[in-house]
Protein backbone atom coordinates (compact mmCIF):
# COMPACT_ATOMS: atom_id res chain seq x y z
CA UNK A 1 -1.56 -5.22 -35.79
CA UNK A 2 -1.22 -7.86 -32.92
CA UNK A 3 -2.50 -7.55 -29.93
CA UNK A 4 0.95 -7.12 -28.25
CA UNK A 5 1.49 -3.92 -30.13
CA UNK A 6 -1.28 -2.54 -29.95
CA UNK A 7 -1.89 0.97 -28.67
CA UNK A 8 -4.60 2.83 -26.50
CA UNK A 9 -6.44 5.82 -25.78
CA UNK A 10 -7.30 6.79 -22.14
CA UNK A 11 -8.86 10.05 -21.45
CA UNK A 12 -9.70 11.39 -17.88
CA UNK A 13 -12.37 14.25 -17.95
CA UNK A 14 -12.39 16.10 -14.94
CA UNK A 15 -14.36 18.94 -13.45
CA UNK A 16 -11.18 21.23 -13.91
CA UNK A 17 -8.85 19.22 -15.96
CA UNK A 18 -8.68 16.85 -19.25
CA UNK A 19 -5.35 14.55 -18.82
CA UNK A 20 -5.38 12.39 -21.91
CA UNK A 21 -2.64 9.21 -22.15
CA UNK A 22 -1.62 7.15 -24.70
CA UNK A 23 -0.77 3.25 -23.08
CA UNK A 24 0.85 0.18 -24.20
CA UNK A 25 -1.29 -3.23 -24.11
CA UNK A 26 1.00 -3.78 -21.14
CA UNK A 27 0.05 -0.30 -19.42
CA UNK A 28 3.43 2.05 -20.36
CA UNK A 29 2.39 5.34 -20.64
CA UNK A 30 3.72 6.61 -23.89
CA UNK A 31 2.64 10.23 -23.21
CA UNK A 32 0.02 12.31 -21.41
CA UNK A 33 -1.28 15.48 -22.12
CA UNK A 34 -2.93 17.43 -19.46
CA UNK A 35 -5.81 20.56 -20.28
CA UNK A 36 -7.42 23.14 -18.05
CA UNK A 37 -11.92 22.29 -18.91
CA UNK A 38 -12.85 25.89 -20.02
CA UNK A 39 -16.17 26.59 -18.90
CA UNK A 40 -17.10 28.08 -22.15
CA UNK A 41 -17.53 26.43 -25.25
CA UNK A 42 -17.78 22.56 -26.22
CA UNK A 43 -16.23 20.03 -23.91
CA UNK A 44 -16.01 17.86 -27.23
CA UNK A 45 -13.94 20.12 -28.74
CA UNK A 46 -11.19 20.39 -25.27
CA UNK A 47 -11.20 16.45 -25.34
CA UNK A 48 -10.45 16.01 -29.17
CA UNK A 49 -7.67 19.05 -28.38
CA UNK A 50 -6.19 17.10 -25.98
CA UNK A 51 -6.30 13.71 -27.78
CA UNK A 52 -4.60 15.31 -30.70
CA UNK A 53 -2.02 16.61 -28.58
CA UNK A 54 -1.05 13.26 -26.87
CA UNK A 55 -1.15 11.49 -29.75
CA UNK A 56 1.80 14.28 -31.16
CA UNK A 57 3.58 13.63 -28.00
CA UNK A 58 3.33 9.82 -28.58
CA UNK A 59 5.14 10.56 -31.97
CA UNK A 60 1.73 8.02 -33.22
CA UNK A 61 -1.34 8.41 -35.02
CA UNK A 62 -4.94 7.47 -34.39
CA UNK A 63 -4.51 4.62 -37.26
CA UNK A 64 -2.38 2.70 -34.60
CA UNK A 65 -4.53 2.97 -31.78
CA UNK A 66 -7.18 -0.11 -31.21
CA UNK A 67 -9.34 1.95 -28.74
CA UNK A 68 -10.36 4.66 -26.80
CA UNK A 69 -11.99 4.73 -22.92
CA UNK A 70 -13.56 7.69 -22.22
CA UNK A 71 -13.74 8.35 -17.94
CA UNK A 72 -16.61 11.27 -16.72
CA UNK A 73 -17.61 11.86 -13.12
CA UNK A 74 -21.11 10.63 -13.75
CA UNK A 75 -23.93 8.18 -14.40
CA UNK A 76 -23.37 6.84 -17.90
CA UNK A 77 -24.77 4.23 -20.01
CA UNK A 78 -22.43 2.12 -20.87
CA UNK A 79 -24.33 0.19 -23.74
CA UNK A 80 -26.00 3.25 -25.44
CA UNK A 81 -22.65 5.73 -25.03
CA UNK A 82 -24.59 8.08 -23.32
CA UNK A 83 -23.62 10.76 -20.20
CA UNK A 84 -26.64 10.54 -17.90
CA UNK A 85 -26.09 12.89 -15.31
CA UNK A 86 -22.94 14.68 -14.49
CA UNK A 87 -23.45 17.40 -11.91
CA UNK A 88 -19.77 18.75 -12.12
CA UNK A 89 -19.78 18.77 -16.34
CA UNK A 90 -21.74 21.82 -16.96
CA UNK A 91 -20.98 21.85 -20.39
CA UNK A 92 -21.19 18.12 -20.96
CA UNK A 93 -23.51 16.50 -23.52
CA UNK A 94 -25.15 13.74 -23.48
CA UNK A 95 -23.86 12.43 -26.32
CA UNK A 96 -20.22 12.97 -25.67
CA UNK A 97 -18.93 9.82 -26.85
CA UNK A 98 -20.47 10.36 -30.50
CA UNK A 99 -19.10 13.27 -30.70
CA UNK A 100 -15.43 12.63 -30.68
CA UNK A 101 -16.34 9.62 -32.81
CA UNK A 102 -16.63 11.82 -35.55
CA UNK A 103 -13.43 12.48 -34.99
CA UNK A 104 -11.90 9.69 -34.15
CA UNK A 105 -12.69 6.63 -36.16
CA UNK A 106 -11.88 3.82 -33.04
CA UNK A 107 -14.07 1.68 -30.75
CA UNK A 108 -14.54 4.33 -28.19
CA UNK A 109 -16.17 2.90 -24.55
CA UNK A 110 -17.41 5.27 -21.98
CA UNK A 111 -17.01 5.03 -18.20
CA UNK A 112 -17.63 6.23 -14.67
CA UNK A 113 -14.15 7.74 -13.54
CA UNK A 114 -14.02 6.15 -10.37
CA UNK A 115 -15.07 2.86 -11.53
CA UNK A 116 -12.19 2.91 -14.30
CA UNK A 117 -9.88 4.27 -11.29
CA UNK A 118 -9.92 0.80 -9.59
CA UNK A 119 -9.50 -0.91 -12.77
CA UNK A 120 -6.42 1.14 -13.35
CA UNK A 121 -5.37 -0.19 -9.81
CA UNK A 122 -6.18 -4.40 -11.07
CA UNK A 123 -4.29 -3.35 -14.19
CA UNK A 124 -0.95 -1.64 -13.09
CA UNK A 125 -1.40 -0.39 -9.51
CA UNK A 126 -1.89 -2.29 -5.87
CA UNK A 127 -4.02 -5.31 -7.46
CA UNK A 128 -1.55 -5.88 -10.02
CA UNK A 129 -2.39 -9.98 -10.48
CA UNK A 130 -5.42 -9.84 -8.08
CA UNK A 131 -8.56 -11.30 -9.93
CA UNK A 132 -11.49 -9.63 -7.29
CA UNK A 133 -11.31 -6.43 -6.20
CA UNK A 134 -13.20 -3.08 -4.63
CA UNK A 135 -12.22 -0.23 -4.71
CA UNK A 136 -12.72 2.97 -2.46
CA UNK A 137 -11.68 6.11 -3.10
CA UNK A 138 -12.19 8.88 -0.13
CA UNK A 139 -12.51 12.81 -2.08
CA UNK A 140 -15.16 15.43 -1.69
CA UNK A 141 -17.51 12.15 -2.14
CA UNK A 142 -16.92 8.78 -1.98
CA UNK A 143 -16.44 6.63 -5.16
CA UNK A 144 -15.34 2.55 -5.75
CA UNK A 145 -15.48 0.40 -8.53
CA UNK A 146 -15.58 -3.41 -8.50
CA UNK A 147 -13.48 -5.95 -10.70
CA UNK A 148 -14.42 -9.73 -10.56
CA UNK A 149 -12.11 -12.15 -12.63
CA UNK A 150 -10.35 -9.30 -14.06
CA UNK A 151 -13.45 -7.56 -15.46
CA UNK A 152 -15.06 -4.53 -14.21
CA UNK A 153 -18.84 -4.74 -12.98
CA UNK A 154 -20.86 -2.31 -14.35
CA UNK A 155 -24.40 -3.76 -13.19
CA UNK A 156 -27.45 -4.17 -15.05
CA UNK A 157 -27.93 0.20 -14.69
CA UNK A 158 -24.06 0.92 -14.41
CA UNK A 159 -25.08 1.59 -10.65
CA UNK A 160 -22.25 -0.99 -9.85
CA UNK A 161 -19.69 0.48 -7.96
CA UNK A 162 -21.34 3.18 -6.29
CA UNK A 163 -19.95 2.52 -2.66
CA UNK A 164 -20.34 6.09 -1.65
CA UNK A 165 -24.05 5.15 -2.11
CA UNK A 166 -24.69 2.48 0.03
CA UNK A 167 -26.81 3.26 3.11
CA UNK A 168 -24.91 2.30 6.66
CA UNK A 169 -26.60 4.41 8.82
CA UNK A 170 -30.66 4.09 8.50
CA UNK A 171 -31.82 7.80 8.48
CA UNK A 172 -28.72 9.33 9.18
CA UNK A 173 -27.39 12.85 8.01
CA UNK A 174 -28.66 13.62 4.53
CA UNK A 175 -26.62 12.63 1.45
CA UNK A 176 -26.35 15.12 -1.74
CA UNK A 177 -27.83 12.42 -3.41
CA UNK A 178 -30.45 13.08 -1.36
CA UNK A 179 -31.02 10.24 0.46
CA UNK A 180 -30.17 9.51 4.01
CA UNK A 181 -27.31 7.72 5.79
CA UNK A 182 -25.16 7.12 2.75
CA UNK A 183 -20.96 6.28 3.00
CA UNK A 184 -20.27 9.56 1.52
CA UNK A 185 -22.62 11.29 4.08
CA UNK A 186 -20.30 9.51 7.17
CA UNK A 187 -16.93 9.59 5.82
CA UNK A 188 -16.27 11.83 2.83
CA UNK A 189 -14.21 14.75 2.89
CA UNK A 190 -17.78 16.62 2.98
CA UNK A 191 -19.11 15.22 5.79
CA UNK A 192 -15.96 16.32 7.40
CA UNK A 193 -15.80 19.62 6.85
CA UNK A 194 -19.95 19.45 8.50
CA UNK A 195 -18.45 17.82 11.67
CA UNK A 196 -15.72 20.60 12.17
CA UNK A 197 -18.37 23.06 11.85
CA UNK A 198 -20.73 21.28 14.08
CA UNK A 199 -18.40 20.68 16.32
CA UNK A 200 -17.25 24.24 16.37
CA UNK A 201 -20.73 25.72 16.98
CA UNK A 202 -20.64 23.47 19.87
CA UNK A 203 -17.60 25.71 21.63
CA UNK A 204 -15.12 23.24 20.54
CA UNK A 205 -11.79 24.73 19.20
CA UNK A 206 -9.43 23.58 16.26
CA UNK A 207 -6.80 24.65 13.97
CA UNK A 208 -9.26 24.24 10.78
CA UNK A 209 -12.05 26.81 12.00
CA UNK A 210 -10.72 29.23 9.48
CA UNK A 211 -10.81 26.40 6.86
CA UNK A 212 -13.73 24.96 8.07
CA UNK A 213 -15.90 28.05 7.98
CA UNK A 214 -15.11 28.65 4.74
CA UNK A 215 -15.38 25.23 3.29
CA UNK A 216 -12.04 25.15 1.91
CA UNK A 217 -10.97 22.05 4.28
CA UNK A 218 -8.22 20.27 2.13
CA UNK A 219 -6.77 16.85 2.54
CA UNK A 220 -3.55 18.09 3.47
CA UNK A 221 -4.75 20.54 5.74
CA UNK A 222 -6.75 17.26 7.82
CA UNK A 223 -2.82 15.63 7.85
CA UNK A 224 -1.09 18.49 9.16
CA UNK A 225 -3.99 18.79 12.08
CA UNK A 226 -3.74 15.30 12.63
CA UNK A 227 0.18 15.21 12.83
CA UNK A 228 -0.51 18.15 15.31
CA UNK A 229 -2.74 16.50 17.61
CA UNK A 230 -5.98 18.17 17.33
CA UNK A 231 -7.80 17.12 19.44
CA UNK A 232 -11.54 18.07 17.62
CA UNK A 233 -9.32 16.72 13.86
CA UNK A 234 -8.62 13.30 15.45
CA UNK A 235 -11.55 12.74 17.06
CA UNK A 236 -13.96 12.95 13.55
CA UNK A 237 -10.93 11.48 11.82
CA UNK A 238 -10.92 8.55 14.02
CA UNK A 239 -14.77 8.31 13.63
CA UNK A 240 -14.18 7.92 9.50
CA UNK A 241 -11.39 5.74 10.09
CA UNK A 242 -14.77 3.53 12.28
CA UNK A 243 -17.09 4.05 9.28
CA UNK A 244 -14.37 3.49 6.56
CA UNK A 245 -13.70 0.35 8.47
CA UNK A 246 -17.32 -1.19 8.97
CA UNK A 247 -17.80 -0.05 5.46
CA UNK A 248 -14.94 -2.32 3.86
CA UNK A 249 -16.61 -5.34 6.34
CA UNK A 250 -20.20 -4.58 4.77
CA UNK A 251 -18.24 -5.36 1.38
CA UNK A 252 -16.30 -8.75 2.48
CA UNK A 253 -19.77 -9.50 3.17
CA UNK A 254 -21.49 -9.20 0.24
CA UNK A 255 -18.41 -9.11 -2.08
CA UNK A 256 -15.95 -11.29 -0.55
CA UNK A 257 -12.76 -9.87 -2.44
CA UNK A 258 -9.76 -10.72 -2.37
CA UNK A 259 -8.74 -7.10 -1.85
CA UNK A 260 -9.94 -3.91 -1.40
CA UNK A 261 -8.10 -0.80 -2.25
CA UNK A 262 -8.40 2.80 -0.71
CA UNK A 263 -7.30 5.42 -2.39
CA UNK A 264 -8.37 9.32 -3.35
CA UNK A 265 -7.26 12.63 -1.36
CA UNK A 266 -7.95 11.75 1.86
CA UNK A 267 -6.73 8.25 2.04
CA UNK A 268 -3.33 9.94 0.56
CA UNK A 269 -2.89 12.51 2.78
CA UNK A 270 -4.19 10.71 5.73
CA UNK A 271 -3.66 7.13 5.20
CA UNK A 272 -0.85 6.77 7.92
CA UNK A 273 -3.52 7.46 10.46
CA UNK A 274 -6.56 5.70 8.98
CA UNK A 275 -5.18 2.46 8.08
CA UNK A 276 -4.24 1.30 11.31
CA UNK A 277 -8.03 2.34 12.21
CA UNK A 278 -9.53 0.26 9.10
CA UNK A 279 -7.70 -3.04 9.56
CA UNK A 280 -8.19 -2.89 13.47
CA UNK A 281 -12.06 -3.06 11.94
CA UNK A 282 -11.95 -5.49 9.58
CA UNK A 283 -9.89 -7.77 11.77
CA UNK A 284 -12.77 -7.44 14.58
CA UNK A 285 -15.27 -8.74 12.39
CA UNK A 286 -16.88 -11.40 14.44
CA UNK A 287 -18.59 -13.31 11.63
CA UNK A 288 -16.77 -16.30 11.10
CA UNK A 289 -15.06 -17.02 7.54
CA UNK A 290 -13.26 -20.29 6.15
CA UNK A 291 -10.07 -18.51 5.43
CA UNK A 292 -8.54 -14.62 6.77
CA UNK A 293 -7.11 -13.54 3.76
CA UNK A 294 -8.37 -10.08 2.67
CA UNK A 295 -5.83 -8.03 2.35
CA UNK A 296 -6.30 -4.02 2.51
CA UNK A 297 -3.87 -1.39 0.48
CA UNK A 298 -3.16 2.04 -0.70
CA UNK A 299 -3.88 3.43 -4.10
CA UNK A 300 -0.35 3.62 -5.59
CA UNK A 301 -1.51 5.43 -8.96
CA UNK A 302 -2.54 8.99 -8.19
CA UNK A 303 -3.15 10.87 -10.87
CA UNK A 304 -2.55 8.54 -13.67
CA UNK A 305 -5.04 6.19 -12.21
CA UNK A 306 -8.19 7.29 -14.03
CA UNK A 307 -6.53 7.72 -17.38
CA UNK A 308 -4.88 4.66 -17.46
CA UNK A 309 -8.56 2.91 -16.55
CA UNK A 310 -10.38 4.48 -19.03
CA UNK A 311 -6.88 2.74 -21.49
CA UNK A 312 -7.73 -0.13 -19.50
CA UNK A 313 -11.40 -0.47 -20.35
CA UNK A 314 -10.60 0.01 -24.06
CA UNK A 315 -8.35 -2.88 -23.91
CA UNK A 316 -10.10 -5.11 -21.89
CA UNK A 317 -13.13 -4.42 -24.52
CA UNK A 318 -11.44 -4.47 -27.31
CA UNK A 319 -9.59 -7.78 -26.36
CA UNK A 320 -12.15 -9.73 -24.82
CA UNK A 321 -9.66 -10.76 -22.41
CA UNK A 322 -8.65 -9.81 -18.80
CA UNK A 323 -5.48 -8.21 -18.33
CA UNK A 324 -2.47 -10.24 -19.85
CA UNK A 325 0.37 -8.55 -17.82
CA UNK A 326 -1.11 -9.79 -14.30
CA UNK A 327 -3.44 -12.58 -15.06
CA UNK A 328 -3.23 -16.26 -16.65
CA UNK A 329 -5.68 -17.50 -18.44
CA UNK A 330 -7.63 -19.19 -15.82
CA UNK A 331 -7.45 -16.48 -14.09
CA UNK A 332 -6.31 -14.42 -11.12
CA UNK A 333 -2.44 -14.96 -10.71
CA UNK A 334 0.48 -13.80 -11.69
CA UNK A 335 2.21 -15.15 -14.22
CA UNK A 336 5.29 -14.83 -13.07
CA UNK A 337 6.11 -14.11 -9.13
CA UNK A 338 7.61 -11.42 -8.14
CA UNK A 339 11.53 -11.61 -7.62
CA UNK A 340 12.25 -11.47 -3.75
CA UNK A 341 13.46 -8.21 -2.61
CA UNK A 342 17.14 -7.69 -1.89
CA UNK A 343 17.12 -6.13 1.92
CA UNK A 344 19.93 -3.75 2.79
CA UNK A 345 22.93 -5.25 5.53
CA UNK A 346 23.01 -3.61 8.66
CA UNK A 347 27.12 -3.65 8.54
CA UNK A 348 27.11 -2.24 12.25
CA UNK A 349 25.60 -0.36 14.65
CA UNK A 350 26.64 2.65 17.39
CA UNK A 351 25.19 4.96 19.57
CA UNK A 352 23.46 7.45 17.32
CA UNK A 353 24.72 5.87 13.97
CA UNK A 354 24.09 2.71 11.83
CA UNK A 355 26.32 1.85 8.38
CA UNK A 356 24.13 0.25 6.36
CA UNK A 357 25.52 -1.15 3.34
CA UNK A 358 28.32 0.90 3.81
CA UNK A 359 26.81 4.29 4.28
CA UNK A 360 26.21 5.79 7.72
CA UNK A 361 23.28 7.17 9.07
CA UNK A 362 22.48 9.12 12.41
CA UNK A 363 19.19 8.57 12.55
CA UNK A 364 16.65 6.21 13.61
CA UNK A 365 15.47 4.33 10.63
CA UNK A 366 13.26 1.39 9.20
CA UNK A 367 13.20 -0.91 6.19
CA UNK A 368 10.16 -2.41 5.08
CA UNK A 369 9.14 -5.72 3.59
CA UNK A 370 10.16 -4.69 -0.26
CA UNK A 371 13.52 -3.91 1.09
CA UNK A 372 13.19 0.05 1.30
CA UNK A 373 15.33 2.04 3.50
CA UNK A 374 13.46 5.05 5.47
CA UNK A 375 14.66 7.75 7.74
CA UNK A 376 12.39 8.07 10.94
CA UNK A 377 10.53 11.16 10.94
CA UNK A 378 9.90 11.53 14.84
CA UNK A 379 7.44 13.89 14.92
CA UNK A 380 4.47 11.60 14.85
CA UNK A 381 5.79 9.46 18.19
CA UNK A 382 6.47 13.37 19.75
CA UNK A 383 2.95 15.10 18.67
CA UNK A 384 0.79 11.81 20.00
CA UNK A 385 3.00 10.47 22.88
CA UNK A 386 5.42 13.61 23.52
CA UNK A 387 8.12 11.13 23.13
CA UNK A 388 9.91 9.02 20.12
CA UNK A 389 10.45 6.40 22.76
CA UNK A 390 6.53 5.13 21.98
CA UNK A 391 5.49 3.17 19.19
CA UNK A 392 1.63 3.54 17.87
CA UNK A 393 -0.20 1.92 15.21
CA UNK A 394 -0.09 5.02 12.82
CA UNK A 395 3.51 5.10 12.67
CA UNK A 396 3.86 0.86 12.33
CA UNK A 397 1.50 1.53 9.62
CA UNK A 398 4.38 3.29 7.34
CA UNK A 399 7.13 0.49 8.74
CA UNK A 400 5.23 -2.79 7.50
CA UNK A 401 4.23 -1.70 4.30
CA UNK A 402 4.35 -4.23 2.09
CA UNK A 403 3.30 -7.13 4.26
CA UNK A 404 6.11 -8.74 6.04
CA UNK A 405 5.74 -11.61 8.26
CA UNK A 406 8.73 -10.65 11.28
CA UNK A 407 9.08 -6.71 12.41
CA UNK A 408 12.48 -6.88 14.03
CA UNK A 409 12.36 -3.38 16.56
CA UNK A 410 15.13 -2.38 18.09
CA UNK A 411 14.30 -0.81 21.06
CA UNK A 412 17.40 1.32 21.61
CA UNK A 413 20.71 0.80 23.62
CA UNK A 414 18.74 0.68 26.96
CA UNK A 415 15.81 -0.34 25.61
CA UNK A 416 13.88 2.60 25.71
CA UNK A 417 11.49 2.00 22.85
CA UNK A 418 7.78 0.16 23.88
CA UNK A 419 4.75 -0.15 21.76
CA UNK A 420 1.51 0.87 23.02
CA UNK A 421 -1.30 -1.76 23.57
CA UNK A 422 -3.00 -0.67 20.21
CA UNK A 423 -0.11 -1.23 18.17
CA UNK A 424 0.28 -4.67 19.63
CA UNK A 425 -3.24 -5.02 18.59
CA UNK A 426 -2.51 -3.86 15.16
CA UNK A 427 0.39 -5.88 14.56
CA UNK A 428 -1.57 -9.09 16.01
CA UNK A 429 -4.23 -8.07 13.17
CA UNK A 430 -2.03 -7.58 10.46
CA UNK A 431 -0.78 -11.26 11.05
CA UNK A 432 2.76 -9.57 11.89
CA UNK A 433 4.90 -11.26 14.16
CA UNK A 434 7.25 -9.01 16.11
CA UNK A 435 11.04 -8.86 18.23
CA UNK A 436 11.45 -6.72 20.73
CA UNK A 437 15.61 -6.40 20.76
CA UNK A 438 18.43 -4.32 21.82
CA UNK A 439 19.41 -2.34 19.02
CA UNK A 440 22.82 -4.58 18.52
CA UNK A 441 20.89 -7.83 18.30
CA UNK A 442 17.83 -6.41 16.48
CA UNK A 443 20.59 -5.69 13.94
CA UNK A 444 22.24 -9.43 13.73
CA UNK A 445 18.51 -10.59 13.83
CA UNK A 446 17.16 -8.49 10.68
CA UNK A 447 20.47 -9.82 8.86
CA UNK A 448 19.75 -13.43 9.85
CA UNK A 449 15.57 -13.54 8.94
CA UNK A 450 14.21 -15.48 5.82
CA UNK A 451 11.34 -14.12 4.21
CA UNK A 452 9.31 -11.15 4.13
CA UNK A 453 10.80 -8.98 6.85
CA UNK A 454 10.67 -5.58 8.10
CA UNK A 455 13.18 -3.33 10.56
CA UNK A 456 12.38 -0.79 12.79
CA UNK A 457 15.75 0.78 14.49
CA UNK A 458 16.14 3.61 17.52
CA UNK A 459 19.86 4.12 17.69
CA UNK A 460 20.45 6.12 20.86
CA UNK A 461 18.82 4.79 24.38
């Protein structure tokens, strides 16, 4: 079989669920098959259920399949095959991987899930033709994975990768690794839930004490506090957002990638508030640098993203060669760019109302730099600032994703709109350059603009 045609295994083994895929060499998911982990009986067994299962769904058989990753929440050995230590796999065995090559007769590679995560994310995600990458992803813990020229690091002890890890805090609050200071004791969703409950033992109030006090503090539940203004929410959120940002600086540092990626449960639920945060940090960096071009993004894979690595590392080993769909052979770019995006025509503009390409809409709105058309949702601007006449950095966030070079604003009919001082300071540090317009000329303006561009419209005063 060629290498074009050839046909992977990827298998994601969770603490509560198996989700098995079946990819292309140029990452297509042919099927997936997802499996509640049954605490009883082998977790062999559930993962060769599941592989059979996906490979039915595939309508294929395990004859046309040149590989198989294997990704486990734990410390592996790559080389020997072998789970180490995997404190959320109570039925796990050591030798895992052996097991289901019984089964199985294919190379079959074994990885640490969050590792294989960010080389999902190089592969077919936010670092699609991006040769040097970390990756950060914000859960109960926190996990990364690095990718140099395509390849994922594993380190001479597979310790590579294990961000959450690193100490930034000498003696600080104690790590369940058991050491001190670590990332993941400063700014997982862990050492979250311990500030809301230090904080509420203090005499502080929130909307999470409930939550909190039972240690059932989700990711969703820190968005809605945040979107309500809590005040004790923001205040620890704003504090991760500090240590999330001096972390990815520690990594330029010592890494010096080309981009590093944040992803997980709290970055997706809360990543509208704690990316403004994290660039503002990584733009202060006062050590000087030959070039500024690090560029910081969102996961865009979610669930798929572990799978899909674990497909990834069976292809990259089974190839010996980095990724063809995003990489050239020397390396690092593209092979082809990326068409430019077609923007939508602001036909015209009236109090309360905009046509845009034809279609009217009464509502504020904004398009970002890959030509997407959004409704305004207001209630950020009204929670923070009690008006939707302000404009902060969380909400600019959502408007220039995608990177454009001009934000056209239009600041209303009477030009009621302003942006605080912060999101000035944001846009300054995202290399943004911005127009602060009456609505009617912010509209001729966005029509006129070459190159990567981005609209934000208020269509009443």
């Amino acid at each position: 079989m060629s290498a074009d045609r050839s046909l992977y295994l990827g298998v994601d083994v969770g603490g509560t669920k198996i989700l098995a895929v079946v990819a292309t060499a140029e990452g297509e998911i042919l099927g997936r098959k997802k499996l509640r982990v049954a605490r009883e009986g082998s977790l062999g067994d559930q993962i060769a259920a599941a592989v059979s299962e996906v490979l039915a769904k595939a309508g294929t058989t395990v004859g046309e399949v040149a590989g198989m990753g294997l990704a486990v929440p734990a410390v592996v050995d790559s080389r020997a095959g072998l789970v180490v230590h995997a404190p959320n796999l109570s039925n796990a065995d050591a030798h895992l991987r052996d097991q289901l090559a019984e089964r199985f007769p294919v190379p079959i590679f074994l990885g640490n899930d969050v590792n294989l995560g960010t080389l999902a994310e190089v592969w077919r995600g936010a670092g699609r033709g991006v040769a040097n990458v970390v990756g950060i992803f914000v859960g109960t813990g926190v996990g990364g994975g690095v990718v140099l020229g395509g390849r994922l690091l594993a380190g001479s002890e597979d310790q590579a990768g294990e961000i959450g890890h690193m100490v930034v805090s000498v003696d600080g609050p104690r790590c369940g690794c058991g050491n001190a200071g670590c990332f993941e004791a400063l700014a997982s969703r862990t050492a979250i839930e311990r500030e809301l409950r230090e904080g509420l033992a203090a005499g502080r109030t929130s909307s999470l004490r409930e939550a909190a006090e039972t240690g059932r503090v989700g990711s969703g539940m820190l968005a809605e506090a945040l979107g309500a203004g809590d005040e004790l929410t923001t205040e620890i959120m704003t504090r991760v957002g500090h240590y999330l940002g001096q972390g990815v600086v520690s990594l330029r540092h010592i890494v010096d990638p080309d981009m590093v990626i944040l992803g997980g449960g709290v970055m997706e639920a809360c990543g509208d508030f704690l990316m403004p945060l994290i660039e503002a940090e990584v733009r202060g960096d006062h050590l000087r640098r030959s070039r500024d071009v690090l560029r910081l993004a969102l996961s865009e894979l979610g669930d798929d993203a572990v799978a899909l690595g674990a497909a990834a590392l069976a292809h990259a080993e089974t190839s010996g060669q980095p990724f063809r769909p995003t990489q050239t052979e020397e390396g690092g770019c593209p092979a082809e760019a990326d068409p430019a995006p077609t923007y939508p025509h602001l036909d015209s503009v009236s109090f309360g109302a905009a046509v845009v390409n034809g279609k009217e809409l009464a509502t504020d709105l904004y398009i970002r730099a890959g030509g997407k058309l959004k409704a305004r949702k207001k209630k950020l601007a009204r929670g923070r600032y009690g008006t939707s006449h302000v404009l902060g950095p969380e909400e600019l966030a959502k408007v220039i994703k995608g990177g454009p070079s001009l934000l056209i604003i239009g600041a209303g009919f009477q030009e009621m709109v302003r942006l605080t001082e912060d999101a000035e300071a944001f846009l300054r540090a995202q290399g943004v350059r911005w127009e602060l317009l009456p609505t009617p000329e912010a509209a001729e303006a966005f029509n006129a603009a070459e190159g990567p561009k981005a609209l934000f419209m208020h269509v009443t005063c």
